[in-house]
PDB file of N, CA and C in Angstrom:
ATOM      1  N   UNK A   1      26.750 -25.289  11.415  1.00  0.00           N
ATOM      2  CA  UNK A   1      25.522 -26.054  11.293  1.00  0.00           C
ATOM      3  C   UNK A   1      24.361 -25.083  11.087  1.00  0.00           C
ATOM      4  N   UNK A   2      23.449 -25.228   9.887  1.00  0.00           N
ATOM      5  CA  UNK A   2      22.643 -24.665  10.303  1.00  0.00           C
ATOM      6  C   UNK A   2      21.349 -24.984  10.498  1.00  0.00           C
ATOM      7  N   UNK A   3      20.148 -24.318  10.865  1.00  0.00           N
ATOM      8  CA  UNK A   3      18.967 -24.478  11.367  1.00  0.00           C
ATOM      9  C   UNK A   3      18.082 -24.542  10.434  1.00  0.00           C
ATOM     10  N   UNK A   4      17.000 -25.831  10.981  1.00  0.00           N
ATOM     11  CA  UNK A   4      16.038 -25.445   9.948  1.00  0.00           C
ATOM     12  C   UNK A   4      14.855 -23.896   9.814  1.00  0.00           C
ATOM     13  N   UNK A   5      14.165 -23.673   8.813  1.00  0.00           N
ATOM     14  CA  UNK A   5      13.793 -22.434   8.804  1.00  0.00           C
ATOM     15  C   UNK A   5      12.357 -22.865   9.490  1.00  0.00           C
ATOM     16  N   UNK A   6      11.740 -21.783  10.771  1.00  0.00           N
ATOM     17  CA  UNK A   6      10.940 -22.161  10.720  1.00  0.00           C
ATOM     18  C   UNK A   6       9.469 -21.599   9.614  1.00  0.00           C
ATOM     19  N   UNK A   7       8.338 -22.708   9.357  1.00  0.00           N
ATOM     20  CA  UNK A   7       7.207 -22.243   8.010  1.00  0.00           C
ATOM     21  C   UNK A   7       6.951 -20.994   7.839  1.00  0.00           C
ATOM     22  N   UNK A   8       7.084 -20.264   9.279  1.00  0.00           N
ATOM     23  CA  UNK A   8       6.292 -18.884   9.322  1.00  0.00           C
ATOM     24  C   UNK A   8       7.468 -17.302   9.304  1.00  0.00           C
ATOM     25  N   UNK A   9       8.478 -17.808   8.781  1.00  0.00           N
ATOM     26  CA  UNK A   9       9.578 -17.129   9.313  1.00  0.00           C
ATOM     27  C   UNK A   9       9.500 -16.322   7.572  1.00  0.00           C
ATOM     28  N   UNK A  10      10.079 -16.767   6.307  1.00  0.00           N
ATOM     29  CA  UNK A  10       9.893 -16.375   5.709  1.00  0.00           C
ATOM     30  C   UNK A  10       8.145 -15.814   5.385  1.00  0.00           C
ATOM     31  N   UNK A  11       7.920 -14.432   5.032  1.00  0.00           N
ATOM     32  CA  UNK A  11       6.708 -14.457   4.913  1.00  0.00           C
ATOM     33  C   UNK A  11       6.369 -13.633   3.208  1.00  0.00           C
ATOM     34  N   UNK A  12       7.408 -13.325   2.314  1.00  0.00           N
ATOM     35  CA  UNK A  12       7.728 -13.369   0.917  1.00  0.00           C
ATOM     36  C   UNK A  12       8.878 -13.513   0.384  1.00  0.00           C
ATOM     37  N   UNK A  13       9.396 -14.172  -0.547  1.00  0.00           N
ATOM     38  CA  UNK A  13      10.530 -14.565  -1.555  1.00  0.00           C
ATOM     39  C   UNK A  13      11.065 -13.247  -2.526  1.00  0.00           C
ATOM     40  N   UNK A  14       9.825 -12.803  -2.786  1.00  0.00           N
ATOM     41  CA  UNK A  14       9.914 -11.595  -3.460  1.00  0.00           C
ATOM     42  C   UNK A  14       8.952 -10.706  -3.860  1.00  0.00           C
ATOM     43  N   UNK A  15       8.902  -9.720  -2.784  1.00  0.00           N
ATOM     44  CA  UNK A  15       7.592  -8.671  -2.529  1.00  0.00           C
ATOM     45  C   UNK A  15       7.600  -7.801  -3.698  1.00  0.00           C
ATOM     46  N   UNK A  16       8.468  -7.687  -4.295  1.00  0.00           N
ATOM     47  CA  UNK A  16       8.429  -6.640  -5.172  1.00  0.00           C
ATOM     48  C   UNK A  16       7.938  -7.109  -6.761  1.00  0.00           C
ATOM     49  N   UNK A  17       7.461  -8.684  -7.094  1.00  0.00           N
ATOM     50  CA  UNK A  17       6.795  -9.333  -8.098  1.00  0.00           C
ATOM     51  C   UNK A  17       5.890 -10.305  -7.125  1.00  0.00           C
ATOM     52  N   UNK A  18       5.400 -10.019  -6.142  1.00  0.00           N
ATOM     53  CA  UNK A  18       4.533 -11.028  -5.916  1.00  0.00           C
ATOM     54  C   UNK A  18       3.241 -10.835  -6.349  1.00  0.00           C
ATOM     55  N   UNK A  19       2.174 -11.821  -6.911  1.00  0.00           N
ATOM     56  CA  UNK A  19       0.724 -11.426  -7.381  1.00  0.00           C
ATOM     57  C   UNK A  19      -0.122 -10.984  -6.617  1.00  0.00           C
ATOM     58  N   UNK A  20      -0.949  -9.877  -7.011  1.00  0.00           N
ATOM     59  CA  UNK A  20      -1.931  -9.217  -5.632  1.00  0.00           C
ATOM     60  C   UNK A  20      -2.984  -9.369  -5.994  1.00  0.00           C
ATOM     61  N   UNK A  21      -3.496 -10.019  -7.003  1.00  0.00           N
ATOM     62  CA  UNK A  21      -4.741 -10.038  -7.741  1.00  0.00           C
ATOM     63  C   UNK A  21      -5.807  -9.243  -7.591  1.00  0.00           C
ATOM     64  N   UNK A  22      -5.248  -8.080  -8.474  1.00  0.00           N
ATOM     65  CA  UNK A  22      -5.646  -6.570  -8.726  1.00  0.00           C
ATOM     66  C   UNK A  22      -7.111  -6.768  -8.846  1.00  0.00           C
ATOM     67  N   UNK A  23      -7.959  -5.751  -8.375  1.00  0.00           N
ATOM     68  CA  UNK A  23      -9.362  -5.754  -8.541  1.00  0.00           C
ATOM     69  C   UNK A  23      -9.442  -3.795  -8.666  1.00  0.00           C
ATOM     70  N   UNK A  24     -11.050  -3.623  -9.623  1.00  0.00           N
ATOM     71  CA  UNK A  24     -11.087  -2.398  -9.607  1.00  0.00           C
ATOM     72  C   UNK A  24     -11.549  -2.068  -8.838  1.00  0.00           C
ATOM     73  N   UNK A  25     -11.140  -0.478  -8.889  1.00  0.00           N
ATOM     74  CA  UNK A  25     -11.648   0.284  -7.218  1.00  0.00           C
ATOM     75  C   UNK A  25     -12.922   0.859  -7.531  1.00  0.00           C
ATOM     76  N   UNK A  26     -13.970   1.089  -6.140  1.00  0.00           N
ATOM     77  CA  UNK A  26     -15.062   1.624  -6.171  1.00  0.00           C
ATOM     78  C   UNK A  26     -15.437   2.559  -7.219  1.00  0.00           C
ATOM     79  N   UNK A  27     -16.301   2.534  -8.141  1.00  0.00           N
ATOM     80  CA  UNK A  27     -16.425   3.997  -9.054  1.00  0.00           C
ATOM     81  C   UNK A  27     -16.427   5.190  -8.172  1.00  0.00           C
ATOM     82  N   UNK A  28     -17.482   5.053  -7.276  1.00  0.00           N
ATOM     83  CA  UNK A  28     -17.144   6.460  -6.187  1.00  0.00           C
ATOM     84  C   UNK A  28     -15.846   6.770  -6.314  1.00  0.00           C
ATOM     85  N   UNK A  29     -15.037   6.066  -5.664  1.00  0.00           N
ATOM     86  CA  UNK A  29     -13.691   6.286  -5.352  1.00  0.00           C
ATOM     87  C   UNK A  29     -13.029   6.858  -6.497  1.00  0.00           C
ATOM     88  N   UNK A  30     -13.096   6.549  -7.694  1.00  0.00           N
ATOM     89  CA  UNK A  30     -11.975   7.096  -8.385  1.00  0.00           C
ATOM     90  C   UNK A  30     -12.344   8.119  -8.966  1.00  0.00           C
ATOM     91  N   UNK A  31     -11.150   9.069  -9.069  1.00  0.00           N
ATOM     92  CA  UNK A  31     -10.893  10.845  -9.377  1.00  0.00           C
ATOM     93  C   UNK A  31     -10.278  10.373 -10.561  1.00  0.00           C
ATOM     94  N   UNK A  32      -9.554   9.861 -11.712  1.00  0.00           N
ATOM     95  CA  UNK A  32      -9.328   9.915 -12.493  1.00  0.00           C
ATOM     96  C   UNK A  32      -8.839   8.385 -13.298  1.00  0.00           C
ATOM     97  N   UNK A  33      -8.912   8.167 -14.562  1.00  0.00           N
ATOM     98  CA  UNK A  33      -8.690   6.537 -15.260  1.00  0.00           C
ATOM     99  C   UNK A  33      -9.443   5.809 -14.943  1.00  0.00           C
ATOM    100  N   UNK A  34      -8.879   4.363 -14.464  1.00  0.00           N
ATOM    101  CA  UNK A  34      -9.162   3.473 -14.440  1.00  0.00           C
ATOM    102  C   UNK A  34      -8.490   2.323 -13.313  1.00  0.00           C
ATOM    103  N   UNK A  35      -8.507   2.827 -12.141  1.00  0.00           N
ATOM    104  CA  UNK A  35      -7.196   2.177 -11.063  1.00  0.00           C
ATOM    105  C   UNK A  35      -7.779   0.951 -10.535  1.00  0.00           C
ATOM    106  N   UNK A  36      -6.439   0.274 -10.325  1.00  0.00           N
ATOM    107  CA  UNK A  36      -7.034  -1.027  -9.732  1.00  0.00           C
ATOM    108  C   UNK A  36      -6.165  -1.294  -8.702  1.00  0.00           C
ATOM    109  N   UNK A  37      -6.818  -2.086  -7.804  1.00  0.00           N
ATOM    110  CA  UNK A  37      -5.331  -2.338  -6.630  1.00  0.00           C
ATOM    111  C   UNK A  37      -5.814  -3.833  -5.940  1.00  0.00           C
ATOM    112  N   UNK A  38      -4.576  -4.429  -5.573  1.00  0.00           N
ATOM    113  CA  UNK A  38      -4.472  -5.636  -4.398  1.00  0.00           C
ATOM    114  C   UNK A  38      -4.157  -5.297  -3.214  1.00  0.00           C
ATOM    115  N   UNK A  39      -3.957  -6.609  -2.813  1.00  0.00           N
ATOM    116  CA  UNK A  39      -3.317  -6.577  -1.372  1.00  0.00           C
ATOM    117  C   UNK A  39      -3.161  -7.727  -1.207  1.00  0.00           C
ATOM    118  N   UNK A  40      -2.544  -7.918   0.041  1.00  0.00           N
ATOM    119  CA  UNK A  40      -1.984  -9.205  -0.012  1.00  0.00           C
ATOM    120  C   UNK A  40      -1.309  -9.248   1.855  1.00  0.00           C
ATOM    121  N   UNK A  41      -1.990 -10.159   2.662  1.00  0.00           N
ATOM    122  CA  UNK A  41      -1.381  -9.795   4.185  1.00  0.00           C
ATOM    123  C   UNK A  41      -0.115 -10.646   4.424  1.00  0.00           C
ATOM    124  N   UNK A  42       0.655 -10.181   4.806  1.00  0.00           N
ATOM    125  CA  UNK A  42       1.700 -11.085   5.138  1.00  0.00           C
ATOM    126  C   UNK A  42       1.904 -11.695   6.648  1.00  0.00           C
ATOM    127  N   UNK A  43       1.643 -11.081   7.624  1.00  0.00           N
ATOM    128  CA  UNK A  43       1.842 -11.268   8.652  1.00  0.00           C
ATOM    129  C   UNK A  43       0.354 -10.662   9.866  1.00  0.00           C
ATOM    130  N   UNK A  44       0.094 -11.211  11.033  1.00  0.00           N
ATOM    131  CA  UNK A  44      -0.542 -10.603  12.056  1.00  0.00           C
ATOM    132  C   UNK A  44       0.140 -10.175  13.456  1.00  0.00           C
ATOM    133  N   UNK A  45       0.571  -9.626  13.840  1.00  0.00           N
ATOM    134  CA  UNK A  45       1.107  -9.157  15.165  1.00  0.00           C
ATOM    135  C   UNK A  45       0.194  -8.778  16.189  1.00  0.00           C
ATOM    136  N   UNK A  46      -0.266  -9.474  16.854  1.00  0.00           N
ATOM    137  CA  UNK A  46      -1.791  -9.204  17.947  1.00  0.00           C
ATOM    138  C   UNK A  46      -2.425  -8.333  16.664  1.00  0.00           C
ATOM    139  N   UNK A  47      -3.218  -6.979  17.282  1.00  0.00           N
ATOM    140  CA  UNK A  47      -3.987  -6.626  16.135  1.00  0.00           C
ATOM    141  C   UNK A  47      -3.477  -5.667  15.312  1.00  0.00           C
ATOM    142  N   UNK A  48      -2.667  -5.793  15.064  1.00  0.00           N
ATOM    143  CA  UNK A  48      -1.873  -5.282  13.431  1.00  0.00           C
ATOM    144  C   UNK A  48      -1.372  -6.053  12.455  1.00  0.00           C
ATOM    145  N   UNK A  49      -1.378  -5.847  11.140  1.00  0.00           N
ATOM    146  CA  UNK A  49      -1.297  -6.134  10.068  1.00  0.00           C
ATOM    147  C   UNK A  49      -0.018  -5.599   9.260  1.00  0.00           C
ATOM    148  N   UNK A  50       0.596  -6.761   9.238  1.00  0.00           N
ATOM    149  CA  UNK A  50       1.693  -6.268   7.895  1.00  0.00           C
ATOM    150  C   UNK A  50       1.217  -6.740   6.519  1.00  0.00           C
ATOM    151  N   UNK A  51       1.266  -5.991   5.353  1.00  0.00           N
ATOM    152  CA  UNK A  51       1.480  -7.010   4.035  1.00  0.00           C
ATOM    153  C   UNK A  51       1.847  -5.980   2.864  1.00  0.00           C
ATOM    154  N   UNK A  52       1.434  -6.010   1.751  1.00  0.00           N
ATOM    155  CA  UNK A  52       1.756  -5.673   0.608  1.00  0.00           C
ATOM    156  C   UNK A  52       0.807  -4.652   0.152  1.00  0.00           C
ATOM    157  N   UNK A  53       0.575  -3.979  -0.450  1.00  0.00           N
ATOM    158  CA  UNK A  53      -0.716  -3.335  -1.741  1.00  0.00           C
ATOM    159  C   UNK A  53       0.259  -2.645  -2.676  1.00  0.00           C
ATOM    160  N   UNK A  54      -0.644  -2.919  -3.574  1.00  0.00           N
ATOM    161  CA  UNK A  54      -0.171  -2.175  -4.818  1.00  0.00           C
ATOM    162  C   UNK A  54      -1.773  -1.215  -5.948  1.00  0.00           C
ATOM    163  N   UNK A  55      -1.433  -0.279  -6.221  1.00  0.00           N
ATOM    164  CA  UNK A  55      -2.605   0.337  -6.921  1.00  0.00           C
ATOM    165  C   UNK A  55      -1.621   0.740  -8.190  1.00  0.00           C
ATOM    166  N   UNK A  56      -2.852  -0.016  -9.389  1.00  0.00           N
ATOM    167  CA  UNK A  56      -1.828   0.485 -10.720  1.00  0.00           C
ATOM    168  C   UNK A  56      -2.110   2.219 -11.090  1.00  0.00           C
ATOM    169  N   UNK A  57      -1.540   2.970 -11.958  1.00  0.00           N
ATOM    170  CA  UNK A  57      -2.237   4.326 -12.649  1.00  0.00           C
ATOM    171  C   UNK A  57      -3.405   4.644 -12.716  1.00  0.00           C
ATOM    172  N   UNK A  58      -3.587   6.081 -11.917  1.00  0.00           N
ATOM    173  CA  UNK A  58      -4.668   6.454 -11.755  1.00  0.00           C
ATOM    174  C   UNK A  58      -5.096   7.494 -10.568  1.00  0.00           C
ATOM    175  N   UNK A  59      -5.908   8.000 -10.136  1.00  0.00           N
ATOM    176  CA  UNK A  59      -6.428   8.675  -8.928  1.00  0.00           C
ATOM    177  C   UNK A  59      -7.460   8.035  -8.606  1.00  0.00           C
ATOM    178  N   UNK A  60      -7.570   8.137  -6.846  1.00  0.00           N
ATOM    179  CA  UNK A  60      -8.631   7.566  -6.358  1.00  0.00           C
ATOM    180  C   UNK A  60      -8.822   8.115  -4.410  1.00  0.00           C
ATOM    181  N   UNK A  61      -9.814   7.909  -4.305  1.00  0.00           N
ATOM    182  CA  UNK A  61      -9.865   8.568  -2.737  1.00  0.00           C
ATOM    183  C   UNK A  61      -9.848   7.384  -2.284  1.00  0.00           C
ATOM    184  N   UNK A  62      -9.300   8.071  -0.850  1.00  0.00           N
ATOM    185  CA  UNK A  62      -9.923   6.445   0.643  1.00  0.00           C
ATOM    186  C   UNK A  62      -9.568   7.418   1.838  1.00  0.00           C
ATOM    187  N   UNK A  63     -10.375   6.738   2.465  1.00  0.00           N
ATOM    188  CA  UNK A  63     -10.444   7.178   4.233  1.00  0.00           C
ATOM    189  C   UNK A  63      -9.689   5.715   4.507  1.00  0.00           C
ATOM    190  N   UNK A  64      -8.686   6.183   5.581  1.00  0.00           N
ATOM    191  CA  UNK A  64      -7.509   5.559   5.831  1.00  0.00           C
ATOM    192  C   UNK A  64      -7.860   5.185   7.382  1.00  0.00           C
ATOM    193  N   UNK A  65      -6.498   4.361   7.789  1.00  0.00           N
ATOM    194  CA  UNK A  65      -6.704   3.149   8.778  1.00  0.00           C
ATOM    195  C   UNK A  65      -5.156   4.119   8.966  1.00  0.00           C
ATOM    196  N   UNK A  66      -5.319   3.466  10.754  1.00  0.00           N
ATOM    197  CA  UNK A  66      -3.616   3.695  11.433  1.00  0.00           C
ATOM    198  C   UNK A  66      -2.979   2.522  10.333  1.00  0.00           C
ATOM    199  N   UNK A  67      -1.658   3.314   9.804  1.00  0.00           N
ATOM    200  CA  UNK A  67      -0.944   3.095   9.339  1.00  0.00           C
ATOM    201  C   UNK A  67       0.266   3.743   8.636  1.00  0.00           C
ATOM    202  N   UNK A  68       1.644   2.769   8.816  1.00  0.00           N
ATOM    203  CA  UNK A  68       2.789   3.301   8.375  1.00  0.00           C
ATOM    204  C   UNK A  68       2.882   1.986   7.467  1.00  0.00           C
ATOM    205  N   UNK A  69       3.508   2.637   6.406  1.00  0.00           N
ATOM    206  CA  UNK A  69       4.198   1.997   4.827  1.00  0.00           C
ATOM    207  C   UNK A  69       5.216   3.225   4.327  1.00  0.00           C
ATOM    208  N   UNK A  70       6.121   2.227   3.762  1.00  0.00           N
ATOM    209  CA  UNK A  70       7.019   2.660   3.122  1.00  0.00           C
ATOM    210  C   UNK A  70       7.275   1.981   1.518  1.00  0.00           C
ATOM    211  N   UNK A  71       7.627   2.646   0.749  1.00  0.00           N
ATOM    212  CA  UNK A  71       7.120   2.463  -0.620  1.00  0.00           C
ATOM    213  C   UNK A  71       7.870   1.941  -1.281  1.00  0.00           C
ATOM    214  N   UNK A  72       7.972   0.047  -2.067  1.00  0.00           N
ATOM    215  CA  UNK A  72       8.642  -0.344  -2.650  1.00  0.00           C
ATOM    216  C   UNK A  72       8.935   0.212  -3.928  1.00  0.00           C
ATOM    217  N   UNK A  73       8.185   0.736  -4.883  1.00  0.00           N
ATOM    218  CA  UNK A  73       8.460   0.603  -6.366  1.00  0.00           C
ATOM    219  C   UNK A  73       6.933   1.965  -7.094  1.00  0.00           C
ATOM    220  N   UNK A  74       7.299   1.995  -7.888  1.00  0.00           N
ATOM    221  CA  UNK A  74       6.495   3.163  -8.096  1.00  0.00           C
ATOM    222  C   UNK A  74       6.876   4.214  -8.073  1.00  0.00           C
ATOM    223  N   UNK A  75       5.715   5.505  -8.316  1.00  0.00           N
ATOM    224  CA  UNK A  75       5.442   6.918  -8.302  1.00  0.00           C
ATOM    225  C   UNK A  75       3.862   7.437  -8.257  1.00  0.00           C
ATOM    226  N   UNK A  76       3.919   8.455  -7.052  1.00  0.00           N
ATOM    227  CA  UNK A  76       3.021   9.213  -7.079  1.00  0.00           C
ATOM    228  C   UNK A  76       2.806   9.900  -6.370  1.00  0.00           C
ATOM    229  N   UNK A  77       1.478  10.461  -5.632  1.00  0.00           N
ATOM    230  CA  UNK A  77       1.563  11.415  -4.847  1.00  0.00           C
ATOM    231  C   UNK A  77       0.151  11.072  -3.794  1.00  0.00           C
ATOM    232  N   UNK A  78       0.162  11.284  -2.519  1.00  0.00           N
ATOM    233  CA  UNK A  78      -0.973  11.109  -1.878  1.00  0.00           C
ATOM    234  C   UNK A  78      -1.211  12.626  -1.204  1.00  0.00           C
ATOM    235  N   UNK A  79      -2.860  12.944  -1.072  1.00  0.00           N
ATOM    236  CA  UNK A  79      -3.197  14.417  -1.063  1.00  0.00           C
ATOM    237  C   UNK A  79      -4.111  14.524   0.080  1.00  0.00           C
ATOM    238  N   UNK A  80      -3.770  14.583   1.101  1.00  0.00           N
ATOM    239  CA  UNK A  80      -4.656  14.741   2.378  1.00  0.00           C
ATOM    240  C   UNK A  80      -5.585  16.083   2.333  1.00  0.00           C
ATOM    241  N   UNK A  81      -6.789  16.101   3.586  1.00  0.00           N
ATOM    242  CA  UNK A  81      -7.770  16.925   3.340  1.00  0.00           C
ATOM    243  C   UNK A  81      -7.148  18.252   3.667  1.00  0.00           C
ATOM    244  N   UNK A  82      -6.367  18.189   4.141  1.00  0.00           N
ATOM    245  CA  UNK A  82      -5.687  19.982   4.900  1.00  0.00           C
ATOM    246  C   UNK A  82      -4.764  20.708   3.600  1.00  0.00           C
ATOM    247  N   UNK A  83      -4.413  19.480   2.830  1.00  0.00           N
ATOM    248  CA  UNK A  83      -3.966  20.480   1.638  1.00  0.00           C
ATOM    249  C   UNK A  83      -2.473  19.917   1.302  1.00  0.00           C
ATOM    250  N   UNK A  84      -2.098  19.192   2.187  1.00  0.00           N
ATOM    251  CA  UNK A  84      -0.706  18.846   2.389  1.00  0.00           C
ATOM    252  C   UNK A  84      -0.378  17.051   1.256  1.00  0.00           C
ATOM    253  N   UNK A  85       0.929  17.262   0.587  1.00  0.00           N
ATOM    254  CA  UNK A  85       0.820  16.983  -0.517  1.00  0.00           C
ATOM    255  C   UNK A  85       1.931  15.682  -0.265  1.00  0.00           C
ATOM    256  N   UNK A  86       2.187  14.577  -0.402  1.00  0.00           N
ATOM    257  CA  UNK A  86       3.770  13.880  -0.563  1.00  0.00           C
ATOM    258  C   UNK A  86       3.996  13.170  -1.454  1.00  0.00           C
ATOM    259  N   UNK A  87       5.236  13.364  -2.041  1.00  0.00           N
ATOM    260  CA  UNK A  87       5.367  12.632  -3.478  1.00  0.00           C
ATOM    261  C   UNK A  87       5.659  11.262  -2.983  1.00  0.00           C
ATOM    262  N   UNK A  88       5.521  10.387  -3.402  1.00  0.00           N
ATOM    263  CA  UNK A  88       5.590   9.149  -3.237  1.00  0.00           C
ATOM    264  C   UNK A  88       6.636   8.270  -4.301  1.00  0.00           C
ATOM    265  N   UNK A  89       7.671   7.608  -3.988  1.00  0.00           N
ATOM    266  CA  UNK A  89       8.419   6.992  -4.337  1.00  0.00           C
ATOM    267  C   UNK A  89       9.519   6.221  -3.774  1.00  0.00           C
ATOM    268  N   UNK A  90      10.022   4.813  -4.266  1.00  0.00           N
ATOM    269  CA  UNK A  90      11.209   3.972  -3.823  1.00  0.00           C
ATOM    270  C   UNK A  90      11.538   4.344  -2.354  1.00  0.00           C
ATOM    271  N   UNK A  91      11.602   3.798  -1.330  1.00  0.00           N
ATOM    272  CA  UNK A  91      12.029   4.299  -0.011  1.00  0.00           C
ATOM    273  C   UNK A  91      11.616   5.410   1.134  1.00  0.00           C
ATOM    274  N   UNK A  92      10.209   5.972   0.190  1.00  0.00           N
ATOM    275  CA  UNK A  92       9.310   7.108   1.210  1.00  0.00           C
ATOM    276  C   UNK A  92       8.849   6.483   2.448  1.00  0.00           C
ATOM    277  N   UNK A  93       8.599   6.981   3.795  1.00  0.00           N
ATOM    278  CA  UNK A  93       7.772   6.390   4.481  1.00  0.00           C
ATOM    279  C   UNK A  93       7.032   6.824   4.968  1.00  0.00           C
ATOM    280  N   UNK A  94       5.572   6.794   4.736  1.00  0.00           N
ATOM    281  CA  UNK A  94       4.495   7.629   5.338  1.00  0.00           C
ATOM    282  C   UNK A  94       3.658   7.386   6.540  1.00  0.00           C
ATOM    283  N   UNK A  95       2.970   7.693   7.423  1.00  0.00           N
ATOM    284  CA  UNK A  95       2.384   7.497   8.415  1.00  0.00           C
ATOM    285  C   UNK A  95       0.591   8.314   7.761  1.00  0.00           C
ATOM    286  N   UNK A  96      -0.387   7.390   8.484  1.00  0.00           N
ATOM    287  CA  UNK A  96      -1.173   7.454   7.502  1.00  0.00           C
ATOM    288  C   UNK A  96      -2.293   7.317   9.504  1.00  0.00           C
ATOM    289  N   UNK A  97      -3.704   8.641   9.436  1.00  0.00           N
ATOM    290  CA  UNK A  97      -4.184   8.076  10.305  1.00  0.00           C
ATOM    291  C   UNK A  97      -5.397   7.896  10.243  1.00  0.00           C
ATOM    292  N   UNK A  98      -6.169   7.005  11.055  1.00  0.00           N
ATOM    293  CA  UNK A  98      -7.588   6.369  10.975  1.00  0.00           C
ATOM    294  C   UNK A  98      -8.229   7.978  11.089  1.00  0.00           C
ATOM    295  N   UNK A  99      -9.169   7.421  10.030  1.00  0.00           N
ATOM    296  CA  UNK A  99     -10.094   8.372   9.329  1.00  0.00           C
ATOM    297  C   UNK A  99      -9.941   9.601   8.294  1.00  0.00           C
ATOM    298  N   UNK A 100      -8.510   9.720   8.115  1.00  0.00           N
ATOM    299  CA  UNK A 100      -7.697  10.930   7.398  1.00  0.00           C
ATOM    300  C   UNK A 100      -8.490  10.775   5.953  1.00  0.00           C
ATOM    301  N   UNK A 101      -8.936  11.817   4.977  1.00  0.00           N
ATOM    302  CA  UNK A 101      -9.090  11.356   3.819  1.00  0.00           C
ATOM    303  C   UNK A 101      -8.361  11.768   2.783  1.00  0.00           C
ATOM    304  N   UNK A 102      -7.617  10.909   1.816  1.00  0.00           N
ATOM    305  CA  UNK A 102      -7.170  10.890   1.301  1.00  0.00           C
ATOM    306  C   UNK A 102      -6.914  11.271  -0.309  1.00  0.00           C
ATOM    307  N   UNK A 103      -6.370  11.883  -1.172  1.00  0.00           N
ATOM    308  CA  UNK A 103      -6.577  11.179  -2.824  1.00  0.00           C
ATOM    309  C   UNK A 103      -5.317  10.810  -2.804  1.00  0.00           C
ATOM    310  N   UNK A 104      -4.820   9.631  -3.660  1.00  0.00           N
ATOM    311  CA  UNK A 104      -3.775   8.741  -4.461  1.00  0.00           C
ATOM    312  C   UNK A 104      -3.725   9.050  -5.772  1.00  0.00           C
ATOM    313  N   UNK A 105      -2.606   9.556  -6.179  1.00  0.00           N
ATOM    314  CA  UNK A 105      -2.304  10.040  -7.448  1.00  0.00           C
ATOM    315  C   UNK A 105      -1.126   9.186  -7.711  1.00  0.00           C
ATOM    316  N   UNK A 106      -1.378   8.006  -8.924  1.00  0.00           N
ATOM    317  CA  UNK A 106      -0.242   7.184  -9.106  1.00  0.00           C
ATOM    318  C   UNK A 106       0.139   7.024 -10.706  1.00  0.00           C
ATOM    319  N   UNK A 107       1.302   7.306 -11.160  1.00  0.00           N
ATOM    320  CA  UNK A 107       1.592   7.564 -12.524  1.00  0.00           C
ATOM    321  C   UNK A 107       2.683   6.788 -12.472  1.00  0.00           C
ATOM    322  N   UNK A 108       3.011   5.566 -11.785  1.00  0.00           N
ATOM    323  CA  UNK A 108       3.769   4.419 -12.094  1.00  0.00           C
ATOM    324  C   UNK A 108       3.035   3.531 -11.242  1.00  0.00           C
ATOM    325  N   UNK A 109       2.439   2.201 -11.527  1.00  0.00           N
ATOM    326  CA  UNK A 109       2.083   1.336 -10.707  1.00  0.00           C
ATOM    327  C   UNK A 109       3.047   1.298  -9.168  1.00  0.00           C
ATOM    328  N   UNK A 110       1.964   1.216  -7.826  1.00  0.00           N
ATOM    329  CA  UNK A 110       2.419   1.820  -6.574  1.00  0.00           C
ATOM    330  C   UNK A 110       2.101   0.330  -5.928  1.00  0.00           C
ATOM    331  N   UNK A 111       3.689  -0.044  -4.964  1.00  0.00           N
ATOM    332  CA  UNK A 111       3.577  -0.875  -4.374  1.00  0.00           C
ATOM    333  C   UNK A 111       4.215  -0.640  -3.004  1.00  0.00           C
ATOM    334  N   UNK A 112       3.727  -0.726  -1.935  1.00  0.00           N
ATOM    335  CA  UNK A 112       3.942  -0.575  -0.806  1.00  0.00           C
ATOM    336  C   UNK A 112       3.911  -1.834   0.385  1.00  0.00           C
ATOM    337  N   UNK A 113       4.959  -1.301   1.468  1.00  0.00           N
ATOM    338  CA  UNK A 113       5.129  -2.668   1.986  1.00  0.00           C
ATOM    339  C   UNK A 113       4.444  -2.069   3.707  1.00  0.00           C
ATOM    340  N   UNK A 114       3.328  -2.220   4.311  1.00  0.00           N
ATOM    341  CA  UNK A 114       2.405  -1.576   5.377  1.00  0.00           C
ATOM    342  C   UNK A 114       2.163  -2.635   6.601  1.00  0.00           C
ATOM    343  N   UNK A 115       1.663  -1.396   7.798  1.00  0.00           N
ATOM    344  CA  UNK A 115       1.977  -1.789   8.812  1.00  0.00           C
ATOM    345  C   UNK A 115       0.664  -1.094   9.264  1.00  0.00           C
ATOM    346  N   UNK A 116      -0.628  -2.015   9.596  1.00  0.00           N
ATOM    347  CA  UNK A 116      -1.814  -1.972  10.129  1.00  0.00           C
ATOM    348  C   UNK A 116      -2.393  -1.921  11.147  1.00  0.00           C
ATOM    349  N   UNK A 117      -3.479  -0.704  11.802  1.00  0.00           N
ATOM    350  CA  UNK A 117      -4.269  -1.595  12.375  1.00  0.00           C
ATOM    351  C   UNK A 117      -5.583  -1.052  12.512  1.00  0.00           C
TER     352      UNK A 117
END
């Protein structure tokens, strides 16, 4: 027998084509092209945040939030202030901390599946 599902249980069908309705990033922000990125929350856990982002091709800075993501689809590289470099791709998982600053170097549209707060 089985159970019904409960509404909140599934929280995507398919993260890896879901729409994030891309917007462009700050001019400040971007180091190189033309990048754009979504997001999309999936879940709240007291005060953390799970959901989606994706940033298409391009470079761009951000000062970052506690957070771990691990990387659905894509390529690139994120470049912290101390010098330290990680390539980014399919199955990476990074830990990311409030106030760190960042650049995003992405040369395949970057989608990540994150864990907020």
């Amino acid at each position: 027998m089985t159970s019904p599902t409960a509404p909140d249980r599934l929280l995507g069908a398919d993260l890896l084509t879901a729409n994030l309705g891309h917007e462009a990033l700050p001019v400040a922000d971007v180091v190189a092209g033309a990048p754009t990125a979504g997001s999309r929350p999936l879940a709240e856990l007291g005060d953390v945040e799970v959901g989606i982002w994706e940033m298409s091709e391009g470079a761009a800075r951000d000062t970052e939030v506690d957070e771990v993501f691990v990387v659905l689809s894509g390529a690139g590289e994120v470049r912290f202030e101390d010098g330290e470099a990680l390539a980014l791709a399919p199955g990476v998982a990074v830990r990311l901390r409030a106030g760190e600053r960042t650049e995003w170097t992405v040369t395949a549209p970057l989608r990540k599946v994150y864990v907020a707060r």
